[in-house]
PDB file of N, CA and C in Angstrom:
ATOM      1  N   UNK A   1      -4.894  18.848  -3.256  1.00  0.00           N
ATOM      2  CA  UNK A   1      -4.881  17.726  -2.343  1.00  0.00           C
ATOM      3  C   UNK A   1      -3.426  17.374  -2.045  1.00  0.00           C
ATOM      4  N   UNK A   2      -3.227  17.312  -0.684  1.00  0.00           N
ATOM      5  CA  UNK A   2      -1.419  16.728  -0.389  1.00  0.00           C
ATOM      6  C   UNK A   2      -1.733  15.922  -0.239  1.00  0.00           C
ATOM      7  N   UNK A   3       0.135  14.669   0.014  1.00  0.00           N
ATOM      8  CA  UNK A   3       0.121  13.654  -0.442  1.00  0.00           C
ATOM      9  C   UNK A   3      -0.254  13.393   1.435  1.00  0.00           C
ATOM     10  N   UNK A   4      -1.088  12.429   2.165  1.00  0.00           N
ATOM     11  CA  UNK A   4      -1.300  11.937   2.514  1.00  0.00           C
ATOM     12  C   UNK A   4      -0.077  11.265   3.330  1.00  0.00           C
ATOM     13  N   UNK A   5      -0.090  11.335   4.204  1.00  0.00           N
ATOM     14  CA  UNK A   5       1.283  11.379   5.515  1.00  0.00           C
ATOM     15  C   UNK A   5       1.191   8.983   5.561  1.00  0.00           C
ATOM     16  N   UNK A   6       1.515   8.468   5.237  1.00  0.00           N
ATOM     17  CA  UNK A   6       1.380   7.420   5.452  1.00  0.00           C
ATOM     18  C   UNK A   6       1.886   6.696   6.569  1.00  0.00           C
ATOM     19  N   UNK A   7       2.946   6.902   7.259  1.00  0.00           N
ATOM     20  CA  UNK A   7       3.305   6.632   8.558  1.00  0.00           C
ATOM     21  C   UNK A   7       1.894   6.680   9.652  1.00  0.00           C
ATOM     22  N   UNK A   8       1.395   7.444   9.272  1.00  0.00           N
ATOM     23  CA  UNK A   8      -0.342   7.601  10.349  1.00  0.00           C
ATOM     24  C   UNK A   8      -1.107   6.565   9.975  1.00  0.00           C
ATOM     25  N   UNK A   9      -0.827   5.725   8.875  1.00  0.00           N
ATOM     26  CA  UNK A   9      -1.686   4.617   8.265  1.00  0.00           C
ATOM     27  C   UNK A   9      -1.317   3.063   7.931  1.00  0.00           C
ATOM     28  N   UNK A  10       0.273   3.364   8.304  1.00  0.00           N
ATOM     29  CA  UNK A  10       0.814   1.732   7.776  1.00  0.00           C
ATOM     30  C   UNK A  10       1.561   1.709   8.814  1.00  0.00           C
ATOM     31  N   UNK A  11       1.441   0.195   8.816  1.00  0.00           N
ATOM     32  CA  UNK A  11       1.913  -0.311  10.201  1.00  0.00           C
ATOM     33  C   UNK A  11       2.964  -1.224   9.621  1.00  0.00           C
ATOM     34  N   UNK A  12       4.081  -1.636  10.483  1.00  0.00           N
ATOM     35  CA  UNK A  12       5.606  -3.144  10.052  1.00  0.00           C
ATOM     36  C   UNK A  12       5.232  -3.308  11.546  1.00  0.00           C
ATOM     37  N   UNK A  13       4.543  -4.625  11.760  1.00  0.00           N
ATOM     38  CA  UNK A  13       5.411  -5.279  12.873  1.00  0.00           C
ATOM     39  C   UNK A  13       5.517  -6.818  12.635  1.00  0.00           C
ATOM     40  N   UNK A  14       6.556  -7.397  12.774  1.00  0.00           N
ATOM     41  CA  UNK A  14       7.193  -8.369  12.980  1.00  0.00           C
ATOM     42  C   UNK A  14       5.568  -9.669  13.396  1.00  0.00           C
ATOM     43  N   UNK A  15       4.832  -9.571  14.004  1.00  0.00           N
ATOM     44  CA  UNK A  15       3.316 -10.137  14.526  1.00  0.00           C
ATOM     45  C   UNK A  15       2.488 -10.043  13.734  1.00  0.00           C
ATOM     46  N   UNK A  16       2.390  -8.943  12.240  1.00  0.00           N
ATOM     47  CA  UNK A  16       1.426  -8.523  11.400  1.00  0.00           C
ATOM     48  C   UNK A  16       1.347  -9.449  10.375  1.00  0.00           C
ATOM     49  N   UNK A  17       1.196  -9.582   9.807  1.00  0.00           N
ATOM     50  CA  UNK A  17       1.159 -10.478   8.285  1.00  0.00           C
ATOM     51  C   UNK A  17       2.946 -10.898   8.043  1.00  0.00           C
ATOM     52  N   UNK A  18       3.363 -11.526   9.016  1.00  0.00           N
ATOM     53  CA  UNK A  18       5.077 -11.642   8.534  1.00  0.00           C
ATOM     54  C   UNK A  18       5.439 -10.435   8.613  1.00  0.00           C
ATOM     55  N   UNK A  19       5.361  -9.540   9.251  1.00  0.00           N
ATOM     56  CA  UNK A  19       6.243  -8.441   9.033  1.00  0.00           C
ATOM     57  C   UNK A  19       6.087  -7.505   7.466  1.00  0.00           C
ATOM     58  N   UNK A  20       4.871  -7.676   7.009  1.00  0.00           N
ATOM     59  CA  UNK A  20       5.014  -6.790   5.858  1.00  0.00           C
ATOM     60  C   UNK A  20       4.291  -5.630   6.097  1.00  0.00           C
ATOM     61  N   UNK A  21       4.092  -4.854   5.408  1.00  0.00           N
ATOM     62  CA  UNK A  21       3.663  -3.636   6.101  1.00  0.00           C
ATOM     63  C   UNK A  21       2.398  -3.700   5.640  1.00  0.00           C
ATOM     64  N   UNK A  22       1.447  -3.482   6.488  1.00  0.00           N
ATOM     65  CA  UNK A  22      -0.030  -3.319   6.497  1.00  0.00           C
ATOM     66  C   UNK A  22      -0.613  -2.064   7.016  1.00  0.00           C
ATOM     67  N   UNK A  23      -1.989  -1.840   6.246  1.00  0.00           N
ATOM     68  CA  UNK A  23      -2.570  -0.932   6.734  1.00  0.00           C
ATOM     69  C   UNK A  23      -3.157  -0.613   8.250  1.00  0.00           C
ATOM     70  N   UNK A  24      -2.907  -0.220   9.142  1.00  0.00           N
ATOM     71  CA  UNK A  24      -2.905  -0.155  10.262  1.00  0.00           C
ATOM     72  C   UNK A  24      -4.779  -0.829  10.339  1.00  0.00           C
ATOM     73  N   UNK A  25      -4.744  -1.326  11.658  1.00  0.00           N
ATOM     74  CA  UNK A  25      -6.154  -2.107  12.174  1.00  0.00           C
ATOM     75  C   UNK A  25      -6.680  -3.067  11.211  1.00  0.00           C
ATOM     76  N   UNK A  26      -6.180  -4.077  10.475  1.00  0.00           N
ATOM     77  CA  UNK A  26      -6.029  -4.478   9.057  1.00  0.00           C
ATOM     78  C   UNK A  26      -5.156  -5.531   9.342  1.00  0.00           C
ATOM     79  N   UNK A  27      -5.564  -6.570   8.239  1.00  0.00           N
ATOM     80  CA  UNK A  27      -4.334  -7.506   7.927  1.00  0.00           C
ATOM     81  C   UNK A  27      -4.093  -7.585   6.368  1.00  0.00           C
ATOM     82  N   UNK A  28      -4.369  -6.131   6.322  1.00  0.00           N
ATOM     83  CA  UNK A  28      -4.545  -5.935   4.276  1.00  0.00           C
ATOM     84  C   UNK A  28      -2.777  -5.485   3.998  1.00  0.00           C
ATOM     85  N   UNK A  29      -2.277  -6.462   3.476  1.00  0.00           N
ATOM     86  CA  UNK A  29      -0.750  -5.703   3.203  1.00  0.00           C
ATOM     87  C   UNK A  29      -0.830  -4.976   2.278  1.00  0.00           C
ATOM     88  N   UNK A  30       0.121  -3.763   2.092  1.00  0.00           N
ATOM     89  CA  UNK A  30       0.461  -2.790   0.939  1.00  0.00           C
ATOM     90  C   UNK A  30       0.802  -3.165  -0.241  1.00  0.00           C
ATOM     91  N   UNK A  31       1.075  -4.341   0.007  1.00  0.00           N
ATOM     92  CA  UNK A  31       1.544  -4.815  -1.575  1.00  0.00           C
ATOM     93  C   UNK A  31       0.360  -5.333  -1.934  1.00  0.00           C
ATOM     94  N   UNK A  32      -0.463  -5.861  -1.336  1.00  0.00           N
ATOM     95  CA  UNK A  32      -1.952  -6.251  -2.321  1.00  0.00           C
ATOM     96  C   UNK A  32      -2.579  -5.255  -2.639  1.00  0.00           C
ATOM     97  N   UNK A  33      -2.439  -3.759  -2.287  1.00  0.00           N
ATOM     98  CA  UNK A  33      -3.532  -2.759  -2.547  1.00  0.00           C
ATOM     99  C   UNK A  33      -2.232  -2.291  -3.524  1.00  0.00           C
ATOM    100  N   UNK A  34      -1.459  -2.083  -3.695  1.00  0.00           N
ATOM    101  CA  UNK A  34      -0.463  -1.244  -4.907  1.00  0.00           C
ATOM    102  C   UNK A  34      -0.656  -2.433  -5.949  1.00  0.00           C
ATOM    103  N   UNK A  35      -0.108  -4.210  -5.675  1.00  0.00           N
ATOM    104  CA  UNK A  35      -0.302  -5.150  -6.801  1.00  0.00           C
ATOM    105  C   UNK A  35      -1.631  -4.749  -7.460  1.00  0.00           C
ATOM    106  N   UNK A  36      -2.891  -4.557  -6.602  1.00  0.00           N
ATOM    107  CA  UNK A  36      -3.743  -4.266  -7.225  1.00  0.00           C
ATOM    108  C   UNK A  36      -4.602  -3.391  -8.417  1.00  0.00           C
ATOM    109  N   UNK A  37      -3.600  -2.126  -7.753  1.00  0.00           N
ATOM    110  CA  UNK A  37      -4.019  -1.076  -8.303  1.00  0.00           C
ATOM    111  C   UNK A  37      -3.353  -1.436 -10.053  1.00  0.00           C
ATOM    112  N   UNK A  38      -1.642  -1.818  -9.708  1.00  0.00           N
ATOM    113  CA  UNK A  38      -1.160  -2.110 -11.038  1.00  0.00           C
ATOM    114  C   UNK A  38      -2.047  -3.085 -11.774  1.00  0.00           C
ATOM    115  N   UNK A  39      -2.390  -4.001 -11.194  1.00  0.00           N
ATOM    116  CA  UNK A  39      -3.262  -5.096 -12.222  1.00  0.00           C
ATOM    117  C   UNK A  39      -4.643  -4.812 -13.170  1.00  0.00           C
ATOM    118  N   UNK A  40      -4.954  -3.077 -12.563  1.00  0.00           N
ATOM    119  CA  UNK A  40      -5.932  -2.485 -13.129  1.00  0.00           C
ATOM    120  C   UNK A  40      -7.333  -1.981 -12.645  1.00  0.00           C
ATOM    121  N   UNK A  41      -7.521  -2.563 -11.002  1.00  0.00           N
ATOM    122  CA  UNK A  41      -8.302  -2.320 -10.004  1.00  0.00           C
ATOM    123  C   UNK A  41      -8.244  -0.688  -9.912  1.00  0.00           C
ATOM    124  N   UNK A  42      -9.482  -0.273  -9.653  1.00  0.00           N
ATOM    125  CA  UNK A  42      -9.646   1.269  -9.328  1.00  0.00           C
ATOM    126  C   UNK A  42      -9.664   0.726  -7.972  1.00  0.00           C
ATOM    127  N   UNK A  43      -9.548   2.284  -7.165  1.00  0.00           N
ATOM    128  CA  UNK A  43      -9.572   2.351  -6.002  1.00  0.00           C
ATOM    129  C   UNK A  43     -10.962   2.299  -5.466  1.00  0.00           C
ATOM    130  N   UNK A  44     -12.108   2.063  -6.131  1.00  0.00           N
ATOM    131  CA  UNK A  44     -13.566   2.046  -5.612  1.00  0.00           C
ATOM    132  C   UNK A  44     -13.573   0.270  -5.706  1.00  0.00           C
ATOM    133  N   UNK A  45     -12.972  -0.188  -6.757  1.00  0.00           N
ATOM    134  CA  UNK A  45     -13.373  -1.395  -6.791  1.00  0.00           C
ATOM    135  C   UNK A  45     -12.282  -2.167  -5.556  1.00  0.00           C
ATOM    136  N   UNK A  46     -10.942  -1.528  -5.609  1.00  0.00           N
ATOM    137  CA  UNK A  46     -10.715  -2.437  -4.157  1.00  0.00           C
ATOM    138  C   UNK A  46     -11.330  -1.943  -2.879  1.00  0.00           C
ATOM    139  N   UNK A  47     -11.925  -0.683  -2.481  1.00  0.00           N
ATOM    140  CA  UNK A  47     -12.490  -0.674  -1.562  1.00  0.00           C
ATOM    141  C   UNK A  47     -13.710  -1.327  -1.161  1.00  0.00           C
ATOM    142  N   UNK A  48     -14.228  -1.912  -2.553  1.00  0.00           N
ATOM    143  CA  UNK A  48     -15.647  -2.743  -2.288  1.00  0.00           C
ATOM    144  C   UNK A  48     -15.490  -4.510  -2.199  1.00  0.00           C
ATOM    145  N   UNK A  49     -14.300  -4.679  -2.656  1.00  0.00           N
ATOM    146  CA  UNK A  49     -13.877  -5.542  -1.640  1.00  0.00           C
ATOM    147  C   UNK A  49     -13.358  -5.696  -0.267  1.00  0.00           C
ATOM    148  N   UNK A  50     -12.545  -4.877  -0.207  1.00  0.00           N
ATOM    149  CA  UNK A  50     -12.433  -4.881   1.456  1.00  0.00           C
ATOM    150  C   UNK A  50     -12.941  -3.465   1.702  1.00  0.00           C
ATOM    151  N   UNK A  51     -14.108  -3.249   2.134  1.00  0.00           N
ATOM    152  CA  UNK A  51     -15.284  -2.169   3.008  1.00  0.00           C
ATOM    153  C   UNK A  51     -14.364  -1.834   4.056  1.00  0.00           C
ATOM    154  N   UNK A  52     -13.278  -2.251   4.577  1.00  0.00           N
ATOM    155  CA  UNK A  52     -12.587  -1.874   5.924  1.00  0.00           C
ATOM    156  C   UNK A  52     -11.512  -0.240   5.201  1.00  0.00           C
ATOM    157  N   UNK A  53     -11.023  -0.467   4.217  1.00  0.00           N
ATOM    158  CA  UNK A  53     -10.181   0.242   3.039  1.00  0.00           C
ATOM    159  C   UNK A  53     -11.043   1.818   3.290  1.00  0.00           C
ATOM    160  N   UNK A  54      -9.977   2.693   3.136  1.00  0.00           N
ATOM    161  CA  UNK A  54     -10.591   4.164   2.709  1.00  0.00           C
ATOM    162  C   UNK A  54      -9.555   4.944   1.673  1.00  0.00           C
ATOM    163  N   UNK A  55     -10.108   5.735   0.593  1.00  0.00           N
ATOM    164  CA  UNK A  55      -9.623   5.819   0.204  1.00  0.00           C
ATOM    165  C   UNK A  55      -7.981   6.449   0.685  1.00  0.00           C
ATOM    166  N   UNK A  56      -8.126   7.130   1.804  1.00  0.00           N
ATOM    167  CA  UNK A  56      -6.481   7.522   2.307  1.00  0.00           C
ATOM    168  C   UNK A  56      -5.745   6.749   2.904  1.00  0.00           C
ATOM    169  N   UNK A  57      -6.381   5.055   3.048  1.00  0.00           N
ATOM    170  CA  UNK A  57      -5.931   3.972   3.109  1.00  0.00           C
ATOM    171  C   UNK A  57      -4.876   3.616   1.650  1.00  0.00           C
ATOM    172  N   UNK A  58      -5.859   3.951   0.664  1.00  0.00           N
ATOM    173  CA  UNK A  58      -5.082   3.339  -1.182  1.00  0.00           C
ATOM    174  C   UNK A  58      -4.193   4.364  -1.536  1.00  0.00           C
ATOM    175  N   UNK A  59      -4.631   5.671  -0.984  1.00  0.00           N
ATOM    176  CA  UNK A  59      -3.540   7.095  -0.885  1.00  0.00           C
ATOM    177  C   UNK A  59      -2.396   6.287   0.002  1.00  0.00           C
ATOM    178  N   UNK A  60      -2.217   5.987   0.794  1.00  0.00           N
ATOM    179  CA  UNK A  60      -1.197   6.093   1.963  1.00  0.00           C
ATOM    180  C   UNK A  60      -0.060   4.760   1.316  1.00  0.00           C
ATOM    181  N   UNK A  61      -0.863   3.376   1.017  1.00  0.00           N
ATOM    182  CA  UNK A  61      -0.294   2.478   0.439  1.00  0.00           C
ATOM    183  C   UNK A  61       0.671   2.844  -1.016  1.00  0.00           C
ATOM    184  N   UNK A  62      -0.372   4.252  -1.984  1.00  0.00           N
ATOM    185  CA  UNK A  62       0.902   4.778  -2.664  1.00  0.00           C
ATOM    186  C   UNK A  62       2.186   5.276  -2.301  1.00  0.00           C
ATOM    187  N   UNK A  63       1.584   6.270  -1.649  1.00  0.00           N
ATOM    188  CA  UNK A  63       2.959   7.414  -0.836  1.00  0.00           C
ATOM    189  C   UNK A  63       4.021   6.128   0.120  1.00  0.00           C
ATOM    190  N   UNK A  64       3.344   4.982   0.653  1.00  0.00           N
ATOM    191  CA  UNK A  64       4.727   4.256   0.751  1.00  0.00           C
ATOM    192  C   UNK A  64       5.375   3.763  -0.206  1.00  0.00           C
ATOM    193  N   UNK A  65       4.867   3.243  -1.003  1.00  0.00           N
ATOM    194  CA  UNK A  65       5.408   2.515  -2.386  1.00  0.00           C
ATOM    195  C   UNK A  65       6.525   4.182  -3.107  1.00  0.00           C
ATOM    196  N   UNK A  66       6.288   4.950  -3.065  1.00  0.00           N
ATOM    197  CA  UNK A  66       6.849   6.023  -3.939  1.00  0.00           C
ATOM    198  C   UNK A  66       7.807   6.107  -3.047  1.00  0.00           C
ATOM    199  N   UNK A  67       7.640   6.342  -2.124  1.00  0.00           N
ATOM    200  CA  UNK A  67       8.900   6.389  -0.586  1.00  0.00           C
ATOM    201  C   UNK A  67      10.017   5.868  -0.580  1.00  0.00           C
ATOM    202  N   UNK A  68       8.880   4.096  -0.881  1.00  0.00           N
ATOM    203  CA  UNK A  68      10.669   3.109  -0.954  1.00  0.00           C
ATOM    204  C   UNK A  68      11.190   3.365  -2.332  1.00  0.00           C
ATOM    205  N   UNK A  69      10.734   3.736  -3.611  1.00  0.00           N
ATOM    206  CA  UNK A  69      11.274   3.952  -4.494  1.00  0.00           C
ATOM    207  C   UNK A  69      12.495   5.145  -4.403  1.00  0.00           C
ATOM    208  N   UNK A  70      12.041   6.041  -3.514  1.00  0.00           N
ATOM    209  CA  UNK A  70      13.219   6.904  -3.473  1.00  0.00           C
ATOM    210  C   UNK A  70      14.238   6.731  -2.790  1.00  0.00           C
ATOM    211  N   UNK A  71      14.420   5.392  -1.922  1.00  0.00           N
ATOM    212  CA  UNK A  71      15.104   4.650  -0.606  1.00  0.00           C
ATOM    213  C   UNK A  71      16.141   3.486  -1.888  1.00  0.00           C
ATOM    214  N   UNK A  72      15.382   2.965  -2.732  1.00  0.00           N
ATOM    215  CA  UNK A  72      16.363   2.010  -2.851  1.00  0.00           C
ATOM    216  C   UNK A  72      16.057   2.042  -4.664  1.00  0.00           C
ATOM    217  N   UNK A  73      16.832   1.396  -5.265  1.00  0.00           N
ATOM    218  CA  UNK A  73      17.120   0.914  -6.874  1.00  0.00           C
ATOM    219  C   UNK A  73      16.369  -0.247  -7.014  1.00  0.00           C
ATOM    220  N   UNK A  74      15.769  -0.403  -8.221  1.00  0.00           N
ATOM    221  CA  UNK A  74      15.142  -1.197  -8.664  1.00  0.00           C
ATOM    222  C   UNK A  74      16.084  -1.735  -9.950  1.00  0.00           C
ATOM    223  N   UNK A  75      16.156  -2.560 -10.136  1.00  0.00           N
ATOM    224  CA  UNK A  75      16.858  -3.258 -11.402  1.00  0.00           C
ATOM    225  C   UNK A  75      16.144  -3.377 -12.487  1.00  0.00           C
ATOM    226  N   UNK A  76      15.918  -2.754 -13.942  1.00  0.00           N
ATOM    227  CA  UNK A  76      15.336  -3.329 -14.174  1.00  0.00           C
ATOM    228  C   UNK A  76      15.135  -4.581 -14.754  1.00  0.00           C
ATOM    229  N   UNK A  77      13.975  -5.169 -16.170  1.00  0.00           N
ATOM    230  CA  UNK A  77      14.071  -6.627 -16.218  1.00  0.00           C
ATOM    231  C   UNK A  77      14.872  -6.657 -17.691  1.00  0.00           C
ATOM    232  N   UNK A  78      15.809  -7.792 -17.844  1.00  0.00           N
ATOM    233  CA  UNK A  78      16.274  -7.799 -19.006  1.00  0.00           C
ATOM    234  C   UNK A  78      16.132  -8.038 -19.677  1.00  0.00           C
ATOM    235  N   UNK A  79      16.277  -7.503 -20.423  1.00  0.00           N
ATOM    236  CA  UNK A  79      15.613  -7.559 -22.426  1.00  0.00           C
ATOM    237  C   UNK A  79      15.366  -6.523 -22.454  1.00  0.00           C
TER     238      UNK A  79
END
């Protein structure tokens, strides 16, 4: 399985949810489907909350998240 092209699936515009990046036709931002996934949500259980979600929707929201990781530094927390 390749990684899932996410530019075909996430949308930034400035009109969308504040400008955060959302899943295209959606007002589901990427950071609630990645916060999610970290908080312990499978990808069946957030899709059965939002029925609009596919899984190359929760694919695509990764491959951006990994993206910006390779774009910028994260700090980490101290201690």
């Amino acid at each position: 399985m390749g990684r899932v092209v996410w530019q075909e699936r996430i949308v930034i515009a400035p009109d969308l949810h504040h400008g955060d990046p959302c899943i295209k036709g959606t007002r589901i931002p990427v950071a609630m489907i990645v916060g999610s996934l970290a908080d312990g949500m499978t990808s069946t259980q957030i899709r059965e909350a939002y029925p609009q979600l596919t899984e190359e929707d929760i694919r695509a929201a990764l491959a951006y998240a990994a993206e910006l990781r390779h774009q910028e530094f994260v700090a980490p927390l101290p201690g």
